[in-house]
Protein backbone atom coordinates (compact mmCIF):
# COMPACT_ATOMS: atom_id res chain seq x y z
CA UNK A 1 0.00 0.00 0.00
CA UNK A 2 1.46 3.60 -1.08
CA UNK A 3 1.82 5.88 1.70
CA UNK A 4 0.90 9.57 1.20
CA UNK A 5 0.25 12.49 3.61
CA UNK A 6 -3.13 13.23 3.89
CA UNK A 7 -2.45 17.03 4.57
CA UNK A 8 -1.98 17.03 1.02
CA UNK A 9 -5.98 16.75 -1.11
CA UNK A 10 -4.58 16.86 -4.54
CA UNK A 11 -3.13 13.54 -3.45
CA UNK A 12 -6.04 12.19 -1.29
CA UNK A 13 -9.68 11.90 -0.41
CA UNK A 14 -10.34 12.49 -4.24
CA UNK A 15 -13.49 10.01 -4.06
CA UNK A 16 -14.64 10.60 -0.80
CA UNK A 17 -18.13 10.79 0.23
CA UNK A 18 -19.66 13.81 1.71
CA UNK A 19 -20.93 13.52 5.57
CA UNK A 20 -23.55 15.80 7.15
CA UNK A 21 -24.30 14.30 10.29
CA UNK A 22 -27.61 14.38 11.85
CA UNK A 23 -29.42 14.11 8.31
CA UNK A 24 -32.65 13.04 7.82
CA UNK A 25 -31.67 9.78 6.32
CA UNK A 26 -28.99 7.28 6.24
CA UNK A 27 -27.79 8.00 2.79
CA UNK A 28 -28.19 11.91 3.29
CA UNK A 29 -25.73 11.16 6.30
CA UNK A 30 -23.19 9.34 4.22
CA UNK A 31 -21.06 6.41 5.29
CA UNK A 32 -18.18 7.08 7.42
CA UNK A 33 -15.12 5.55 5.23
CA UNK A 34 -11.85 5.27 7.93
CA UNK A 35 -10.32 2.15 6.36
CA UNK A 36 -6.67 2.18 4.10
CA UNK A 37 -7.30 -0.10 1.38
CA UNK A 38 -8.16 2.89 -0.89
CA UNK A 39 -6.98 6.13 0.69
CA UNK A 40 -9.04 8.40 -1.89
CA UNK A 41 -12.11 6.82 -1.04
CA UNK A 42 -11.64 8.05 3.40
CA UNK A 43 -13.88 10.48 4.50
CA UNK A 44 -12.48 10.32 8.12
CA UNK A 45 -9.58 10.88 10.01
CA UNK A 46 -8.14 7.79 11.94
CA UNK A 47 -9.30 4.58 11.43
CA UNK A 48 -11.38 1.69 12.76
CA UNK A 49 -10.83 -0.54 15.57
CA UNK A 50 -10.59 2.00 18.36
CA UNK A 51 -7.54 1.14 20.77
CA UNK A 52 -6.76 -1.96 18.73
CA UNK A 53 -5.99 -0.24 15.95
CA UNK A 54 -2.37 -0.35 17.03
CA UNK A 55 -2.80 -3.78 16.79
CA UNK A 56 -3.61 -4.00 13.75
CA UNK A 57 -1.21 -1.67 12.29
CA UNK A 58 1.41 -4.08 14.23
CA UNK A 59 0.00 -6.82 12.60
CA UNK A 60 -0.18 -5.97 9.69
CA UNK A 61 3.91 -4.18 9.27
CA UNK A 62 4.64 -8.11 10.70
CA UNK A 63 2.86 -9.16 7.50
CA UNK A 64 0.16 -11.27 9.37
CA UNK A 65 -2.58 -9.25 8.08
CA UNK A 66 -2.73 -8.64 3.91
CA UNK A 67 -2.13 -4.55 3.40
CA UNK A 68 -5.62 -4.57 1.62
CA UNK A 69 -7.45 -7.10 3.53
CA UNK A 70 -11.49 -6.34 3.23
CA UNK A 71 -13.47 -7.81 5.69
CA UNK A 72 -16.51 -10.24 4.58
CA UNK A 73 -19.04 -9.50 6.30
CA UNK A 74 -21.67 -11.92 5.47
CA UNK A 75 -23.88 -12.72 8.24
CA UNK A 76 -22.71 -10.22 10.75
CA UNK A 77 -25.72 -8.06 10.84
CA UNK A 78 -27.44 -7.43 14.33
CA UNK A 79 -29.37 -10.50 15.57
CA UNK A 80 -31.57 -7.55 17.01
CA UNK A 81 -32.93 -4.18 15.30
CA UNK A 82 -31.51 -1.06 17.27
CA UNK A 83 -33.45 2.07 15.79
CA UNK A 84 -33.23 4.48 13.73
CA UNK A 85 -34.51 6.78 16.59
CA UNK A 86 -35.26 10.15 16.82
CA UNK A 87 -32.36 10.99 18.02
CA UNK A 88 -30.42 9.32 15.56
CA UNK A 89 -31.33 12.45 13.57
CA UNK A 90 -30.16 15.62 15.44
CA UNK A 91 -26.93 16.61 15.24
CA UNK A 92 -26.82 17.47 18.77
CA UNK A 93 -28.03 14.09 20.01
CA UNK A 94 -25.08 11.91 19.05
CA UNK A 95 -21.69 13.45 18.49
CA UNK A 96 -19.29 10.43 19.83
CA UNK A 97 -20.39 7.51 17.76
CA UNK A 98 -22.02 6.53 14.51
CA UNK A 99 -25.53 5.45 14.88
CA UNK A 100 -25.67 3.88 11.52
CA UNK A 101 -22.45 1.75 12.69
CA UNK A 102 -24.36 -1.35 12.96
CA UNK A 103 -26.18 -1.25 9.62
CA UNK A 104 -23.77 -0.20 7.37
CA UNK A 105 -23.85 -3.62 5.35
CA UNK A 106 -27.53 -2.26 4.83
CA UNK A 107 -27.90 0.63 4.49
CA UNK A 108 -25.05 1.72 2.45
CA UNK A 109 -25.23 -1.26 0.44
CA UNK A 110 -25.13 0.65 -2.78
CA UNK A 111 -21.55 2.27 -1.99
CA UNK A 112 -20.55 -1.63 -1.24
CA UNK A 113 -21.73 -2.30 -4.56
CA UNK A 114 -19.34 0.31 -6.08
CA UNK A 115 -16.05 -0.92 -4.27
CA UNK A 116 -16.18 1.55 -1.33
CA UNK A 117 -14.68 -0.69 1.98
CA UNK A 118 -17.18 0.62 4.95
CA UNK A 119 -17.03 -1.47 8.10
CA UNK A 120 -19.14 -1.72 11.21
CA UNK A 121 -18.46 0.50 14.40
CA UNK A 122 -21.36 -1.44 16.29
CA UNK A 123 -21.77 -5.07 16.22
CA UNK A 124 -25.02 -6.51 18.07
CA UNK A 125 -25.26 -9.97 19.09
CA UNK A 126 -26.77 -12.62 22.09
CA UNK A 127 -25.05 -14.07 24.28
CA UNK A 128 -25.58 -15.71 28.14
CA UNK A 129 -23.38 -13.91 30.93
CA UNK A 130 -23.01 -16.41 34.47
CA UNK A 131 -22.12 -14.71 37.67
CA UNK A 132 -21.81 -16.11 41.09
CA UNK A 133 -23.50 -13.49 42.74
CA UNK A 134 -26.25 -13.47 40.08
CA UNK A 135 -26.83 -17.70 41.32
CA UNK A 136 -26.81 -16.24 44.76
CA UNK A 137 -29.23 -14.19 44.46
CA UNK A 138 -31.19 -16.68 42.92
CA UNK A 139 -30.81 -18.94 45.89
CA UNK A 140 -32.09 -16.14 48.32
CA UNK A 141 -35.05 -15.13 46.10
CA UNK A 142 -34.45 -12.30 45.21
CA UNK A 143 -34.26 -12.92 41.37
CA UNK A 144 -36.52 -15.95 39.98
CA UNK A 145 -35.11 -18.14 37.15
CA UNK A 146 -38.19 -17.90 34.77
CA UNK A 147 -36.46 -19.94 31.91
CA UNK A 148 -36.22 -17.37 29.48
CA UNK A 149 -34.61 -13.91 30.68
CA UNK A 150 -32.94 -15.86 33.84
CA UNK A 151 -32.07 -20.13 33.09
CA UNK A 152 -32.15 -22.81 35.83
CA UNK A 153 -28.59 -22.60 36.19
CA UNK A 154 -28.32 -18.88 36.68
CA UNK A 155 -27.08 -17.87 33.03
CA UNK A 156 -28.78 -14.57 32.02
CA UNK A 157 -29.57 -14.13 28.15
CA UNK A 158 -28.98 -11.14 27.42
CA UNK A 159 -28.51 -9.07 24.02
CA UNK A 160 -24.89 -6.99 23.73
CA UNK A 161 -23.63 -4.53 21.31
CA UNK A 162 -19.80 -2.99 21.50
CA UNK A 163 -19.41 0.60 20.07
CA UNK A 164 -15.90 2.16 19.17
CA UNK A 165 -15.98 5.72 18.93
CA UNK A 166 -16.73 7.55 16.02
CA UNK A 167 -16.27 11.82 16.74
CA UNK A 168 -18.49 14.26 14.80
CA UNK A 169 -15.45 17.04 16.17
CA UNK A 170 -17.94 19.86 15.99
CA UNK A 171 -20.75 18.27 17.75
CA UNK A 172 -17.54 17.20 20.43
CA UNK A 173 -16.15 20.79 20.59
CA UNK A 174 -19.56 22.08 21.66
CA UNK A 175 -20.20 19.26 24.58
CA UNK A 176 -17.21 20.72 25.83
CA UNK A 177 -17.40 24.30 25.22
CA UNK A 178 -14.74 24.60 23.26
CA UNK A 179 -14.38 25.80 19.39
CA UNK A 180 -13.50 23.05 17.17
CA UNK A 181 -10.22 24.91 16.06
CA UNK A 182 -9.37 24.77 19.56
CA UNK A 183 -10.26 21.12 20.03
CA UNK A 184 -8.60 19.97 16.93
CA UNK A 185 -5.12 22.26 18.22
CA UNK A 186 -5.75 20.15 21.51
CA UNK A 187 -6.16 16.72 20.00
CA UNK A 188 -3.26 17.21 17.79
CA UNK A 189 -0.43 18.84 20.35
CA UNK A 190 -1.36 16.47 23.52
CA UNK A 191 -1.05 13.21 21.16
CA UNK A 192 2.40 14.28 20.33
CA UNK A 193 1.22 15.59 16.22
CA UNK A 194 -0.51 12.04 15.78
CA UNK A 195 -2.89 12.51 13.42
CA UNK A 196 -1.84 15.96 11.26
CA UNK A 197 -4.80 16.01 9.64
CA UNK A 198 -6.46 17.37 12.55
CA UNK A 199 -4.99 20.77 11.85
CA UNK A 200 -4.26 20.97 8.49
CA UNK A 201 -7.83 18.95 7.06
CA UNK A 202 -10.44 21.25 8.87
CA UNK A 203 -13.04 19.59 5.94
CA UNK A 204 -12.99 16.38 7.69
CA UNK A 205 -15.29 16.52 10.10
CA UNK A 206 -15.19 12.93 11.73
CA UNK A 207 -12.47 11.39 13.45
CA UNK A 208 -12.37 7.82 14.77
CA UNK A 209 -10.04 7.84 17.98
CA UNK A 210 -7.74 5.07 19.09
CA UNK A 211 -9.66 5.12 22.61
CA UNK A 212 -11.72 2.23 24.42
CA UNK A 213 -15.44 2.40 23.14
CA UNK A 214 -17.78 0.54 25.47
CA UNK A 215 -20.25 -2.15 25.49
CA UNK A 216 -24.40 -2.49 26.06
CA UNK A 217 -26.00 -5.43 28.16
CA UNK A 218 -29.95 -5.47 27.16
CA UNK A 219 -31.79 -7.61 29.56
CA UNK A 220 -35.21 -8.03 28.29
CA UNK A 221 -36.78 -7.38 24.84
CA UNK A 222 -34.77 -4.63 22.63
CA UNK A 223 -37.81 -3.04 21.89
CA UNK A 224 -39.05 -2.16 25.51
CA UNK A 225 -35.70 0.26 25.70
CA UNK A 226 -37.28 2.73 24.02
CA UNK A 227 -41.36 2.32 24.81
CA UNK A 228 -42.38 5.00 27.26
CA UNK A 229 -44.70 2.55 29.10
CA UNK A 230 -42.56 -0.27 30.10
CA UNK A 231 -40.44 0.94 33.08
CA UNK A 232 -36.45 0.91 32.18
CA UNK A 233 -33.43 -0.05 34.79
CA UNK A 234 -30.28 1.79 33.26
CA UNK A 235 -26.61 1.40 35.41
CA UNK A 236 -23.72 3.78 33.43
CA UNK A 237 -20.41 2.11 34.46
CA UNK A 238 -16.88 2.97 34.00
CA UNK A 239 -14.22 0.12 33.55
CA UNK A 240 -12.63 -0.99 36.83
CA UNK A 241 -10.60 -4.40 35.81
CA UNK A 242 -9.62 -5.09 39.88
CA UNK A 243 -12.76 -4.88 41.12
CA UNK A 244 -15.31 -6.21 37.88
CA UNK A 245 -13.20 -8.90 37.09
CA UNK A 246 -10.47 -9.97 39.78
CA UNK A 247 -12.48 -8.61 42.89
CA UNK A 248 -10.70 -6.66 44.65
CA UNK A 249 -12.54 -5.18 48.08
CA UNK A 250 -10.47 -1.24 47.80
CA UNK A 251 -13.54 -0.21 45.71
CA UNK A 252 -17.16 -0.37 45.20
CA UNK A 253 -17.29 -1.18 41.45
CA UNK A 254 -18.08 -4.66 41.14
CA UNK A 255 -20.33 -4.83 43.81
CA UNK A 256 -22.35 -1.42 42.36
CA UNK A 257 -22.26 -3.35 38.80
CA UNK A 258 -23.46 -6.67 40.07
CA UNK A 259 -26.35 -5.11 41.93
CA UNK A 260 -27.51 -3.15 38.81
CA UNK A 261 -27.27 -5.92 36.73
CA UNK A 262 -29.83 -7.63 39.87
CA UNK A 263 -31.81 -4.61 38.99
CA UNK A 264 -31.85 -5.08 35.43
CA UNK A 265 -32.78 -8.63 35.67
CA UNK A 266 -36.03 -7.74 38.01
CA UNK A 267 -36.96 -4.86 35.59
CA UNK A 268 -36.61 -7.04 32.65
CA UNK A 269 -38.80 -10.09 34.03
CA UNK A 270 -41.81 -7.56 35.39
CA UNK A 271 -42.01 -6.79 31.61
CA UNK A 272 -40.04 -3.89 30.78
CA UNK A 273 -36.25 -3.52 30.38
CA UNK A 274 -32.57 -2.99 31.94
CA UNK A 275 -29.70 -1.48 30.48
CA UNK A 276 -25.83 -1.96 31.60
CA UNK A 277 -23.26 0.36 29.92
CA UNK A 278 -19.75 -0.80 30.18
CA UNK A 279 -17.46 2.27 29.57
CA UNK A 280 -13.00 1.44 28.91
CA UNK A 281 -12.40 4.41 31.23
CA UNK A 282 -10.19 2.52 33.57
CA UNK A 283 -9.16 4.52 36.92
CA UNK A 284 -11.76 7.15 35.79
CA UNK A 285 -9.87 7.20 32.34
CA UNK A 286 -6.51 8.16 34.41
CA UNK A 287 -5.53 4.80 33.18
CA UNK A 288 -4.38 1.52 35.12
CA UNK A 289 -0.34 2.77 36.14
CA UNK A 290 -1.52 5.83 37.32
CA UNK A 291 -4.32 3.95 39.95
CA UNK A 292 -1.67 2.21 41.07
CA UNK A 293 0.81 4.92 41.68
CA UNK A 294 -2.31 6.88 43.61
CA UNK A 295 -2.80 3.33 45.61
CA UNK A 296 0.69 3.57 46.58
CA UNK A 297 0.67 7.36 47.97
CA UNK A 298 -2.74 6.73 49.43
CA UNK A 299 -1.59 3.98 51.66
CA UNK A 300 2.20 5.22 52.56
CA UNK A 301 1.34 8.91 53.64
CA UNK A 302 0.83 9.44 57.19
CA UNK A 303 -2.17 7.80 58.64
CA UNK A 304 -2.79 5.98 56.10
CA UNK A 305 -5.54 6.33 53.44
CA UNK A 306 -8.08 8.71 54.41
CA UNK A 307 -11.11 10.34 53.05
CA UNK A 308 -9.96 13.48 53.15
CA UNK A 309 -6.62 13.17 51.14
CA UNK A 310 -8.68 10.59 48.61
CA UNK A 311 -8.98 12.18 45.79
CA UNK A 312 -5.99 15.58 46.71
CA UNK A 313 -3.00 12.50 45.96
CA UNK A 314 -4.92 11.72 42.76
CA UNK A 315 -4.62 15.32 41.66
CA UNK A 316 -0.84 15.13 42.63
CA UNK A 317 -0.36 12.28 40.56
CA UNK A 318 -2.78 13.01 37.41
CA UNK A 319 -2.98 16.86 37.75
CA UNK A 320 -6.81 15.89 37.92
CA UNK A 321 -9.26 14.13 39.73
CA UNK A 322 -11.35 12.22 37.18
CA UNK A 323 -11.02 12.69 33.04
CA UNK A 324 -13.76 10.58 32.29
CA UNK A 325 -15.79 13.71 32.07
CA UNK A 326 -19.33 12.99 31.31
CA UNK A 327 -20.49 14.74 28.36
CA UNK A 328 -20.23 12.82 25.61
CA UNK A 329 -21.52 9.44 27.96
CA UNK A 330 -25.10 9.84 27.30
CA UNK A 331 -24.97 9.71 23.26
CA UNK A 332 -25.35 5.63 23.70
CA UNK A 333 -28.50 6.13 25.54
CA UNK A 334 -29.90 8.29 22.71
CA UNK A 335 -28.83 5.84 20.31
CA UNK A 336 -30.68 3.28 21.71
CA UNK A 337 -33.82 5.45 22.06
CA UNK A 338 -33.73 6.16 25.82
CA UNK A 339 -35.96 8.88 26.64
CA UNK A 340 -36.71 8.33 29.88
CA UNK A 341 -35.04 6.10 32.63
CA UNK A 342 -37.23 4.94 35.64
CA UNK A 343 -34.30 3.67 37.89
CA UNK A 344 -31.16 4.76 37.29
CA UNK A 345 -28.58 2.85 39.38
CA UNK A 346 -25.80 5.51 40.69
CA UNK A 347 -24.89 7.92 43.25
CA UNK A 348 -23.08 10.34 40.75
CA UNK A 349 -23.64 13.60 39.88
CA UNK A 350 -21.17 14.16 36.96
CA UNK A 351 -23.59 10.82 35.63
CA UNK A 352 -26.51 12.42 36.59
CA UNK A 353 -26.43 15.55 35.43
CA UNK A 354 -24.58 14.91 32.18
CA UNK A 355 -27.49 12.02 31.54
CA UNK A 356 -30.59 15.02 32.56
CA UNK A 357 -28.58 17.80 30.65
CA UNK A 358 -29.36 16.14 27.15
CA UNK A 359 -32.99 15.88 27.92
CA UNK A 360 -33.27 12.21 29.53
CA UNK A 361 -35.46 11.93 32.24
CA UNK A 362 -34.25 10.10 35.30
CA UNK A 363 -37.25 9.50 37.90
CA UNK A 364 -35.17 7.59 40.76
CA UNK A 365 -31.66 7.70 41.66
CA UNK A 366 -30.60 4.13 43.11
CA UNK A 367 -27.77 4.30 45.90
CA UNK A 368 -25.59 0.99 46.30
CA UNK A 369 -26.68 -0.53 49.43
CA UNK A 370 -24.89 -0.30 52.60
CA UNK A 371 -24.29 -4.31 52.77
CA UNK A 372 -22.38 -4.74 49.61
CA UNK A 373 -20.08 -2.04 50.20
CA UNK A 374 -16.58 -3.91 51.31
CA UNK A 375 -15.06 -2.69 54.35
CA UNK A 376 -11.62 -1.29 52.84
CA UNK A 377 -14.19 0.46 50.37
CA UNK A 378 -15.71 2.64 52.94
CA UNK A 379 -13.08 5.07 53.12
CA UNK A 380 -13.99 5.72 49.09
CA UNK A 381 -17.43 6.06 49.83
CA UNK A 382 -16.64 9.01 52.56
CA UNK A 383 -14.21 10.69 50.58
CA UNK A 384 -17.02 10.71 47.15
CA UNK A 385 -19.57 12.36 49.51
CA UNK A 386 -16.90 14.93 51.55
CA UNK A 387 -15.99 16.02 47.34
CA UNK A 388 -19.77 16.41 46.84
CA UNK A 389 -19.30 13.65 44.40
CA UNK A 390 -23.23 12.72 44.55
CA UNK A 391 -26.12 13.65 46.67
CA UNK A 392 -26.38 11.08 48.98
CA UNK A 393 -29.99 12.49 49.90
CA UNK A 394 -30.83 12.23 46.18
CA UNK A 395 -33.12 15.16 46.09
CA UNK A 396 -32.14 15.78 42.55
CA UNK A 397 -34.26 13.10 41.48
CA UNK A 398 -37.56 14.17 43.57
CA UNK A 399 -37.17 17.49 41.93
CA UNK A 400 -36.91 15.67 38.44
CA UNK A 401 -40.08 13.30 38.87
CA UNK A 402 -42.15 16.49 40.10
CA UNK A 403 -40.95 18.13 36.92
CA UNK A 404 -42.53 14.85 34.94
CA UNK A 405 -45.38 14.52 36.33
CA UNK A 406 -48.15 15.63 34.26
CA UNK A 407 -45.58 16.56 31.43
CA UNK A 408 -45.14 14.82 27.40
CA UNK A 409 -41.82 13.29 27.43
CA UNK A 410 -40.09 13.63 24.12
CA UNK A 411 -36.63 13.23 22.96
């Protein structure tokens, strides 16, 4: 494959298609086209596979993947319909992924047809998930196994769809109050000049970054998500690998993500829906070294780790507290049609507010109850409500069902 810079159009992008995001249709939108087997034909800046796109370009410079590989993609469509939504058309809405990502073997099957290579950013499939606390609960009653949502055994059917991140940059500079000049100046310096084309190809509008996207648990029928008269269960979680999958007892992540998936599960079965978003924003997106390094000066300071220095040796390490910012979070709920959410399982604010800001409803505000909070986990919980890092009287959410009373949702 012939290299060139793709600062340079005379060279590049010479077939590309045209994108105006939030159109009324799916061909008005235009496919997003990020992959390298024909450089004239890319639209985007980046390319697919989110964080394992490094991978891949690995891969393939060790000559284990063909320079113009196309995928087939026979058979992959979603085993269940997603949308379109409403929301799917506003501009606004959805600014951090494609909501067309799972159809594009559909819906762009004409540009196929002509040669263009456009893969999936969204694949939905079915699988069964098994967790011993899930069986547990199953044993103590308080989750039935009604042989269809919850088997004998304990396995849970549920239906899953992983995203990778697909950035409409003006629809991302305004979440964040920024002007896309400035964002793309950002993007491009604090990467170290990784993608060029940020600054000097201000006509591309989408970029696909090489981030961790995030993944949806549907428990329930697909189609209750977005039906305004079956109740919905909705937990927003952000990637802790210690906790979620090795267990560890210094947080309250796995235990706050097992009891919304309970939650789900009882939602689900009294006939309406729960929804479990799985964010890669490890060590609230500080990454995995630098939670370490903060576990480290949490424990050796002088008396130990405490609420009140909790999050003050994060900001010596970081030079932050949290980067997951929330802004851009709630674009997976509009994609799958969320308009209002009748338990939402967290004690954040920042989740909260981000989730109410775009126009979701949120009726009741869950906390994580006192018994599944581990005991070396406490002094997190006393240091997130010293920071005002939720309401721990959750009056937010009385305010917000008072406000929906009597009132026409819409999205």
């Amino acid at each position: 494959m012939h290299v060139v810079l793709t600062s340079h159009p005379s060279q590049i992008f010479t077939k590309s298609i045209p994108i105006h995001w939030g159109a009324k249709s799916a061909i008005e939108r235009g496919p997003v086209v990020a992959s390298l087997t024909d450089l004239t034909a890319r639209n985007a800046i980046g390319t697919h596979g989110g964080s394992y796109s490094v991978y891949r370009a690995l891969a393939t410079s060790a000559g284990s993947v063909r320079q113009l590989f196309k995928p087939d993609l026979t058979n992959t469509a979603p085993v269940e319909p997603i949308g379109p939504h409403p929301s799917w058309f506003r501009a606004d809405k959805i600014v951090a992924i494609d909501p067309w990502g799972a159809n594009v073997y559909d819906v762009f099957r004409d540009y196929f047809n002509k040669g263009y290579d456009i893969r999936p950013s969204i694949a939905v499939t079915k699988a069964h998930i098994h967790m011993p606390e899930i069986s547990e609960a199953i044993e103590q009653g308080r989750i039935r196994a009604d042989g269809k949502i919850v088997r004998k055994r304990g396995d849970v059917v549920v239906t899953k769809a992983a995203i990778e991140p697909v950035w409409y940059l003006p629809g991302i500079a305004a979440r964040f109050g920024v002007t896309e000049a400035e964002l793309r100046r950002g993007l491009f310096q604090y990467t170290g000049g990784m993608f060029p084309e940020l600054v000097t190809r201000p006509d591309l509008k989408i970029f696909l970054p090489p981030i961790g996207g995030m993944t949806v648990y549907i428990f329930g029928p697909v189609a209750n998500i977005a039906d305004l008269k079956k109740p919905l269960t909705c937990r927003v979680h952000d990637e802790c690998n210690g906790s979620d999958v090795f267990g560890s007892d210094i947080c309250t992540c796995r235990p706050y993500l097992v009891h919304g998936i309970e939650e789900a599960i009882k939602t689900a079965q009294a006939g309406g829906s729960g929804v479990i978003v799985y964010f890669r924003k490890e060590g609230r997106a500080l990454g995995e070294v630098t939670k370490f390094l903060v576990y480290n000066a949490r424990k050796r300071q002088k008396g130990g780790d405490t609420a009140a220095e909790y999050f003050h040796r994060t900001e010596c390490v970081a030079g932050v507290q949290d980067m997951r910012f929330q802004q851009i979070m709630p674009d997976v709920l509009h994609w799958l049609g969320i308009q209002r959410i009748d338990r939402f399982i967290s004690m954040s604010d920042m989740k909260y507010d981000a989730i109410v800001n775009s126009g979701i409803h949120i009726l009741e505000r869950v906390p994580i109850p006192e018994e599944l909070i581990p005991d070396d986990a406490r002094v997190e919980m006393e240091a997130k409500k010293a920071a005002g890092y939720f309401t721990p009287e959750h009056a937010k959410s009385k305010r917000a069902l008072k406000k929906v009373k009597g009132r026409k949702l819409h999205d």
